[in-house]
C-alpha atoms as a PDB file:
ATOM      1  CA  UNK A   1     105.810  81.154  90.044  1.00  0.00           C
ATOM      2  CA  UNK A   2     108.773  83.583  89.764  1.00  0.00           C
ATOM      3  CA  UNK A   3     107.702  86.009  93.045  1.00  0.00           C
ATOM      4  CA  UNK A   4     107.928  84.680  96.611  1.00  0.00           C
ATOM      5  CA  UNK A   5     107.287  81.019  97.542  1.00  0.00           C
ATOM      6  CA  UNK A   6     103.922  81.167  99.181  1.00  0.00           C
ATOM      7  CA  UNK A   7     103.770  85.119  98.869  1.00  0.00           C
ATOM      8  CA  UNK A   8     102.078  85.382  95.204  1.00  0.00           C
ATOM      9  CA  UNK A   9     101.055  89.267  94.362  1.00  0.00           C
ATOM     10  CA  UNK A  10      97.589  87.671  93.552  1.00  0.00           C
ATOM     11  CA  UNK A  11      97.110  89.774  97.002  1.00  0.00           C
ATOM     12  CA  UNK A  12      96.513  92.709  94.508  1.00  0.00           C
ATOM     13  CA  UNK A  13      93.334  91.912  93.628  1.00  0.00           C
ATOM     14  CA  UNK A  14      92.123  92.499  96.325  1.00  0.00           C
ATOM     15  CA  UNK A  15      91.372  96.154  95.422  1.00  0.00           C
ATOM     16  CA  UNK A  16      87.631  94.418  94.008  1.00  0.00           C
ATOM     17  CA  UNK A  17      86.441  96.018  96.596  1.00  0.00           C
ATOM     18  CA  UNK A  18      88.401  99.450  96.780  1.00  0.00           C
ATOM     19  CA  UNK A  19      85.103 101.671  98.182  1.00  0.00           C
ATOM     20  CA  UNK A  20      87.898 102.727 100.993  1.00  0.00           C
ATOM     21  CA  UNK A  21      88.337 105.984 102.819  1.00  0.00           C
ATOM     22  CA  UNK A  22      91.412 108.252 101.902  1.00  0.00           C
ATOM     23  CA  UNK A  23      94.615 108.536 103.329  1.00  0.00           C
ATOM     24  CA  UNK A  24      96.618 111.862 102.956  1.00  0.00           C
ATOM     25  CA  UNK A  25      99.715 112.152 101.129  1.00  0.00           C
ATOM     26  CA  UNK A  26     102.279 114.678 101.510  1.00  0.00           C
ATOM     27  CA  UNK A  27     102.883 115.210  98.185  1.00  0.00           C
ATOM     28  CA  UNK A  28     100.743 113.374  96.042  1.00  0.00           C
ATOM     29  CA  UNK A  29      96.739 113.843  95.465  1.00  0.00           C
ATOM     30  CA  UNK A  30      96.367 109.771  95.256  1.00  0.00           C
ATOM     31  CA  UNK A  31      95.283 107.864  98.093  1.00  0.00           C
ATOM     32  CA  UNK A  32      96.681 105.545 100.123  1.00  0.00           C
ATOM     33  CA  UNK A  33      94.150 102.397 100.416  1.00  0.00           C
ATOM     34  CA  UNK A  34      94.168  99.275 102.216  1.00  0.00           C
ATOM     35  CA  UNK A  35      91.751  96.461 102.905  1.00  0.00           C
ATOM     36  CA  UNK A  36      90.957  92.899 104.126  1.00  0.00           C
ATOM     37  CA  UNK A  37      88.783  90.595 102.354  1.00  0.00           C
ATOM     38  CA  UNK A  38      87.597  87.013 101.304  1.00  0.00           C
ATOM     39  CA  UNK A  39      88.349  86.576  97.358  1.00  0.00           C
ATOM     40  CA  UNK A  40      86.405  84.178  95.163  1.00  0.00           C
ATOM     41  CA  UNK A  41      87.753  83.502  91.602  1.00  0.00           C
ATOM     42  CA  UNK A  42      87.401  81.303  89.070  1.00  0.00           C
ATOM     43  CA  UNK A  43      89.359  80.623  85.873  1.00  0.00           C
ATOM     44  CA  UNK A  44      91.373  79.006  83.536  1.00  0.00           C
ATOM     45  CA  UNK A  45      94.938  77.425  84.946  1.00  0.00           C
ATOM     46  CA  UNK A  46      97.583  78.025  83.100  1.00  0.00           C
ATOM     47  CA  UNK A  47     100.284  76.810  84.805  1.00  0.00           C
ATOM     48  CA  UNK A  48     101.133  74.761  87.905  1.00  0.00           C
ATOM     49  CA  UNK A  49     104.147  74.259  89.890  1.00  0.00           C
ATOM     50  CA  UNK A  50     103.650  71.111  91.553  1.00  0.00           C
ATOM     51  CA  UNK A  51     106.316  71.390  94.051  1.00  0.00           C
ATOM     52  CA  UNK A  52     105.518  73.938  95.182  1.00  0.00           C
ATOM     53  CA  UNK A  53     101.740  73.842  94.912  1.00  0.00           C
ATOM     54  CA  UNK A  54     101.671  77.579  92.797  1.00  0.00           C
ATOM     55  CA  UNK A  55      98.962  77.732  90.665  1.00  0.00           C
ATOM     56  CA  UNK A  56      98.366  80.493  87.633  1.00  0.00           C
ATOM     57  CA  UNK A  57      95.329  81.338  86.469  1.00  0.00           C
ATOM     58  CA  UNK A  58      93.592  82.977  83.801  1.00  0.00           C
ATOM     59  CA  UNK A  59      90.156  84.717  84.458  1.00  0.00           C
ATOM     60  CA  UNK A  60      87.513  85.599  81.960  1.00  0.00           C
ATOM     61  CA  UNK A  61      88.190  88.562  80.747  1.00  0.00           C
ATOM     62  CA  UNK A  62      91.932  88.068  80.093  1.00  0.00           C
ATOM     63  CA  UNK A  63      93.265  88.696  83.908  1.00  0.00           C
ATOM     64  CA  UNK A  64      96.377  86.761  85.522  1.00  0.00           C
ATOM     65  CA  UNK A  65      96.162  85.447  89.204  1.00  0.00           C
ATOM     66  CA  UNK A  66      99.128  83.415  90.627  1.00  0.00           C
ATOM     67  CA  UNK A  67      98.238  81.451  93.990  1.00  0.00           C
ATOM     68  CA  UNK A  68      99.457  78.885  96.336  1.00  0.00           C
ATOM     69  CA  UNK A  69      97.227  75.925  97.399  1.00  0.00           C
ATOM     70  CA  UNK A  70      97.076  75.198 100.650  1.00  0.00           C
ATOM     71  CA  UNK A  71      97.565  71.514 102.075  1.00  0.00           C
ATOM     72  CA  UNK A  72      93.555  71.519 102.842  1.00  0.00           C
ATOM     73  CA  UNK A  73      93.279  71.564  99.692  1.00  0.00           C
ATOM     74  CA  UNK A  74      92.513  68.153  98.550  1.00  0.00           C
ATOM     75  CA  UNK A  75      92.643  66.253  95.154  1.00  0.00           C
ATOM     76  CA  UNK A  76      95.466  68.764  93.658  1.00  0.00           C
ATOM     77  CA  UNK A  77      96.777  66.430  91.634  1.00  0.00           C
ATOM     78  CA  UNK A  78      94.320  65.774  90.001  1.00  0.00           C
ATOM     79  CA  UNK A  79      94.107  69.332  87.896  1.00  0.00           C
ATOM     80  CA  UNK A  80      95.617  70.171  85.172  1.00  0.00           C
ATOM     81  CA  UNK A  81      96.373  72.740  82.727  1.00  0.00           C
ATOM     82  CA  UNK A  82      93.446  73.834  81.013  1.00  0.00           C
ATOM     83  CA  UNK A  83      91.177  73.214  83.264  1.00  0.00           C
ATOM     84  CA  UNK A  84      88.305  75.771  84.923  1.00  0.00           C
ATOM     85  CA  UNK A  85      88.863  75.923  88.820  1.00  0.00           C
ATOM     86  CA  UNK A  86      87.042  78.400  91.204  1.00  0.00           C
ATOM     87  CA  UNK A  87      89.231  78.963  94.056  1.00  0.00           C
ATOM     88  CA  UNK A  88      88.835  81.094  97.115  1.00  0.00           C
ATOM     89  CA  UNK A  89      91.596  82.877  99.881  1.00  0.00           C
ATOM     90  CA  UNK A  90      91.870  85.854 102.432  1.00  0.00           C
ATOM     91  CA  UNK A  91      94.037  88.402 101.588  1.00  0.00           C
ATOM     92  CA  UNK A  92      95.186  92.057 102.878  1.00  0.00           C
ATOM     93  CA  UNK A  93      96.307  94.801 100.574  1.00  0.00           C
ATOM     94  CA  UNK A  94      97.827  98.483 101.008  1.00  0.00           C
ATOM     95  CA  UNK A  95      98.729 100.232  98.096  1.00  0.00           C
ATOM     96  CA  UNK A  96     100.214 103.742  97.979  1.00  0.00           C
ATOM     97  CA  UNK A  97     100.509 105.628  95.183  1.00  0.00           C
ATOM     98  CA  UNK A  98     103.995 107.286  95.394  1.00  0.00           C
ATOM     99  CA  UNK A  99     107.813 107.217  94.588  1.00  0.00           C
ATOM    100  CA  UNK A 100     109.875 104.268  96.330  1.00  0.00           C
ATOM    101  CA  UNK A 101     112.464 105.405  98.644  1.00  0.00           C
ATOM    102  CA  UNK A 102     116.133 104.597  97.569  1.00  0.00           C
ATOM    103  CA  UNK A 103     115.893 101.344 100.436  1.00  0.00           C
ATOM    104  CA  UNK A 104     113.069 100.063  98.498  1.00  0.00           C
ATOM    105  CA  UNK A 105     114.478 100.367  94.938  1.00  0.00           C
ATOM    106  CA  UNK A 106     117.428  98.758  96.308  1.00  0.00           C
ATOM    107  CA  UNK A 107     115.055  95.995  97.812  1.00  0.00           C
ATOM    108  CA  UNK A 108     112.144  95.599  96.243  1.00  0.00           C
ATOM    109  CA  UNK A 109     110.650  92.857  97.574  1.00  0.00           C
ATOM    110  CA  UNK A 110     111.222  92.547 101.442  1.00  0.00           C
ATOM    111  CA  UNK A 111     109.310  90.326 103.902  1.00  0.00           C
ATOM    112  CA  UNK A 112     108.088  92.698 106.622  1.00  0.00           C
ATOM    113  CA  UNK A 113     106.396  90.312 109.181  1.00  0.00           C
ATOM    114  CA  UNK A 114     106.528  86.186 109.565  1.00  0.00           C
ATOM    115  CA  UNK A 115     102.776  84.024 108.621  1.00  0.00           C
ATOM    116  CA  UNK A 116     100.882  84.006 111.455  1.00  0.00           C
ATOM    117  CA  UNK A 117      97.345  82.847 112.569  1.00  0.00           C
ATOM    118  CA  UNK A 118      94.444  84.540 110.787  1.00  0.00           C
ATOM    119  CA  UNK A 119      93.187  87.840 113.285  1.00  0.00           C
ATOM    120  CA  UNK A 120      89.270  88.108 113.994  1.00  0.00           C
ATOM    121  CA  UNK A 121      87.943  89.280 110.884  1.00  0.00           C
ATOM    122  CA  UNK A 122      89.044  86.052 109.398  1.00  0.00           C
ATOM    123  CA  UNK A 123      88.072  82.222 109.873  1.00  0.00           C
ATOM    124  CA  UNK A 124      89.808  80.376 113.255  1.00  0.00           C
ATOM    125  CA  UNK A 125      92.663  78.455 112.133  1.00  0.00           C
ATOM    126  CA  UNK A 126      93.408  80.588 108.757  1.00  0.00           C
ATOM    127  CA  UNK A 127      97.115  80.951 108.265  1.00  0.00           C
ATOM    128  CA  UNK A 128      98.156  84.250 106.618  1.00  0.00           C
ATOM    129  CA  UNK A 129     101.295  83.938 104.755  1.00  0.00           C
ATOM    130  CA  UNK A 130     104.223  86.570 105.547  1.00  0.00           C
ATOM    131  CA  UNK A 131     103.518  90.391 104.501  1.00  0.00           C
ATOM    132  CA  UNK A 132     105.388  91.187 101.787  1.00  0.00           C
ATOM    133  CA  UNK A 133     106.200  95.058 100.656  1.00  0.00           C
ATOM    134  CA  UNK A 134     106.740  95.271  97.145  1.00  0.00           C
ATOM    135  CA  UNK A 135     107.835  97.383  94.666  1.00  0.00           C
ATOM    136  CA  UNK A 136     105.221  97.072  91.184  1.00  0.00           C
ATOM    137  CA  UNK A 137     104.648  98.661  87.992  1.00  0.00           C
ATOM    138  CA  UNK A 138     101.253  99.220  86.184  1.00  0.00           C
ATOM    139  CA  UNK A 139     101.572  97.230  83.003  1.00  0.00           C
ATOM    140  CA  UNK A 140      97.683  97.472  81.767  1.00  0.00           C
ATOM    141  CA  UNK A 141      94.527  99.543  82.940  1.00  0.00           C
ATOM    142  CA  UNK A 142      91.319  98.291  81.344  1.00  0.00           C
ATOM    143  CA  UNK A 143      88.631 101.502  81.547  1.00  0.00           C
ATOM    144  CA  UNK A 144      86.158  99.129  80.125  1.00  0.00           C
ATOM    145  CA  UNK A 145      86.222  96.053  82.836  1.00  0.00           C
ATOM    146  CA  UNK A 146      87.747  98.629  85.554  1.00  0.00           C
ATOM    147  CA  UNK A 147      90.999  96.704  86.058  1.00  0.00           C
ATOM    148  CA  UNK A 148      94.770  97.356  86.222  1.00  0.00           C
ATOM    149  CA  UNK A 149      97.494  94.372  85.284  1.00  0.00           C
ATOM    150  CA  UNK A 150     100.995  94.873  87.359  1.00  0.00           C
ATOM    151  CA  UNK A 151     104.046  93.368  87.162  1.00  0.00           C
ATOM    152  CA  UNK A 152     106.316  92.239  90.355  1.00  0.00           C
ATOM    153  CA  UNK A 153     109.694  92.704  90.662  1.00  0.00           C
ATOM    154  CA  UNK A 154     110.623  89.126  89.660  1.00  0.00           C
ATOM    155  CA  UNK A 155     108.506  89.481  86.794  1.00  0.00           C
ATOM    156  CA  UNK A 156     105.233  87.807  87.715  1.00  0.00           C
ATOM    157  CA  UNK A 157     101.902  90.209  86.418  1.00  0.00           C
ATOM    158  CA  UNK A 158      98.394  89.668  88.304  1.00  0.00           C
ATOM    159  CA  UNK A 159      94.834  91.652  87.706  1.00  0.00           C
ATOM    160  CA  UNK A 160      93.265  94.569  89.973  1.00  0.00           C
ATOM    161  CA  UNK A 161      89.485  95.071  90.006  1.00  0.00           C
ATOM    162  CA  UNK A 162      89.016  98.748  90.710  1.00  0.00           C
ATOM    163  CA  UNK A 163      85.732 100.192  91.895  1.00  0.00           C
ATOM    164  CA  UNK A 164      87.418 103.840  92.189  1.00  0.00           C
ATOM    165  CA  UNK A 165      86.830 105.176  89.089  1.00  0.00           C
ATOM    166  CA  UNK A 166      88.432 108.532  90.242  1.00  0.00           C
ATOM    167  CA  UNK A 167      91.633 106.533  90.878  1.00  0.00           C
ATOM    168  CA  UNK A 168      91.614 104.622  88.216  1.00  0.00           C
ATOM    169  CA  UNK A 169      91.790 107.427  85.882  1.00  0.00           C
ATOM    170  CA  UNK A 170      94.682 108.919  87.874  1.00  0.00           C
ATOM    171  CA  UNK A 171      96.622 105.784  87.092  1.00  0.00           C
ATOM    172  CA  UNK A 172      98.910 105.280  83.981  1.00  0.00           C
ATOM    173  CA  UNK A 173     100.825 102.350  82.846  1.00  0.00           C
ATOM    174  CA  UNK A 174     104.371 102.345  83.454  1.00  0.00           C
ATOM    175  CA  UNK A 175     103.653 103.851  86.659  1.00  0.00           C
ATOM    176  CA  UNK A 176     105.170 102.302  89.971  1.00  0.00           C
ATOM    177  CA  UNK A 177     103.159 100.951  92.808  1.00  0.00           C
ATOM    178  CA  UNK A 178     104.205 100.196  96.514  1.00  0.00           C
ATOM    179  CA  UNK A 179     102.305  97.455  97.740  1.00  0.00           C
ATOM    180  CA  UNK A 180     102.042  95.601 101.092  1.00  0.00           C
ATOM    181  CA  UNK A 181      99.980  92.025 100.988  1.00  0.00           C
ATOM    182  CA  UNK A 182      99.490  89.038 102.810  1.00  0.00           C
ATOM    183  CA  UNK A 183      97.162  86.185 101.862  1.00  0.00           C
ATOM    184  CA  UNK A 184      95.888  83.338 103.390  1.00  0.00           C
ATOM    185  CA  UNK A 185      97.070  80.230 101.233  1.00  0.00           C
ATOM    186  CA  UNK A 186      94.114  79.103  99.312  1.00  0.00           C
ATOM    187  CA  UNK A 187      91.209  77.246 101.220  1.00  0.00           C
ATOM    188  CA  UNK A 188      89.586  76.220  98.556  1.00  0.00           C
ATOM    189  CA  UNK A 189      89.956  74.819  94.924  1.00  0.00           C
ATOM    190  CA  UNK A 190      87.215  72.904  92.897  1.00  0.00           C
ATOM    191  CA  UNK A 191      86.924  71.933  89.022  1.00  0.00           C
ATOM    192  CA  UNK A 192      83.958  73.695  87.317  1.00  0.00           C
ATOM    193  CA  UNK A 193      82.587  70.442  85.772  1.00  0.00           C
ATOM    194  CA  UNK A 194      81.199  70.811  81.846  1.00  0.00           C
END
């Protein structure tokens, strides 16, 4: 994986469940949103960095997630590319919808706080990695499947599920994205068996 070790923007998905209230912004009519959640995916891998224990994976309808296993998860090498995997992780996510400041166009990717232990909406013993601001672009919106594809700024893309349709519509591709995410390194990872 190309974006921070252990920091993968898979973290963006986590707008599946973007049903959030609204936060004002000075001067622009889009939200800011933010959320904590447990993820469940499953897909197609793609690619897998063994050293580091990064995992890409396609979902069904065409999507890009990059994750880290964690060392609880057992048997990793014993997938391999091509194979179907469901795997699950925590993960936080703010998005707002505005213009970077000149301090995060000239850093746009910037640890803002160290991993720590998971807080109490999450399992005891869950370690979130770092939070990570970064600076994104929209590369894809799907009307159809309700999803936006973005693109890091070291060049690694991952899926959105969007629930808002009223943002979604807002949204155009090109457009840049600052988000903030931190995810718990996967907990789980099993092969979907033929």
């Amino acid at each position: 994986m190309k974006f921070l070790r252990n920091y993968p923007i898979l973290l963006l998905t986590f707008l599946l469940t973007f049903n959030l209230s609204f936060a004002q912004e000075a001067k622009n009519d889009m939200p800011t949103k933010e959320k904590v959640a447990y993820v469940e995916l499953m897909g197609t891998i793609k690619e897998i960095n063994k050293e580091t224990r990064e995992i890409t994976v396609i979902g069904s309808e065409g999507e890009l997630h990059t994750f880290t296993a964690g060392e609880d998860v057992k048997r990793f090498d014993e997938i391999a590319v091509g194979e179907v995997i469901t795997f699950g992780f925590y993960k936080f996510l703010k998005a707002e919808f505005r213009k970077p400041t000149e301090e995060e166009i000239a850093e746009p990717l910037m640890v803002i706080a160290d991993a720590e232990k998971a807080g109490m909406d999450m399992e005891p013993g869950v370690v979130i990695g770092a939070m990570v601001k970064a600076v994104v672009t929209i590369q894809v919106i799907n009307l159809t499947y309700m999803y936006v594809t973005i693109k890091g700024p070291q060049g690694n893309y991952t899926t959105i599920d969007v629930e808002d349709e009223e943002l979604i519509k807002k949204l155009h591709v090109g457009q840049v994205v600052i988000m903030t995410y931190g995810e718990a390194i996967a907990v789980s990872l099993t092969k979907v068996e033929d």
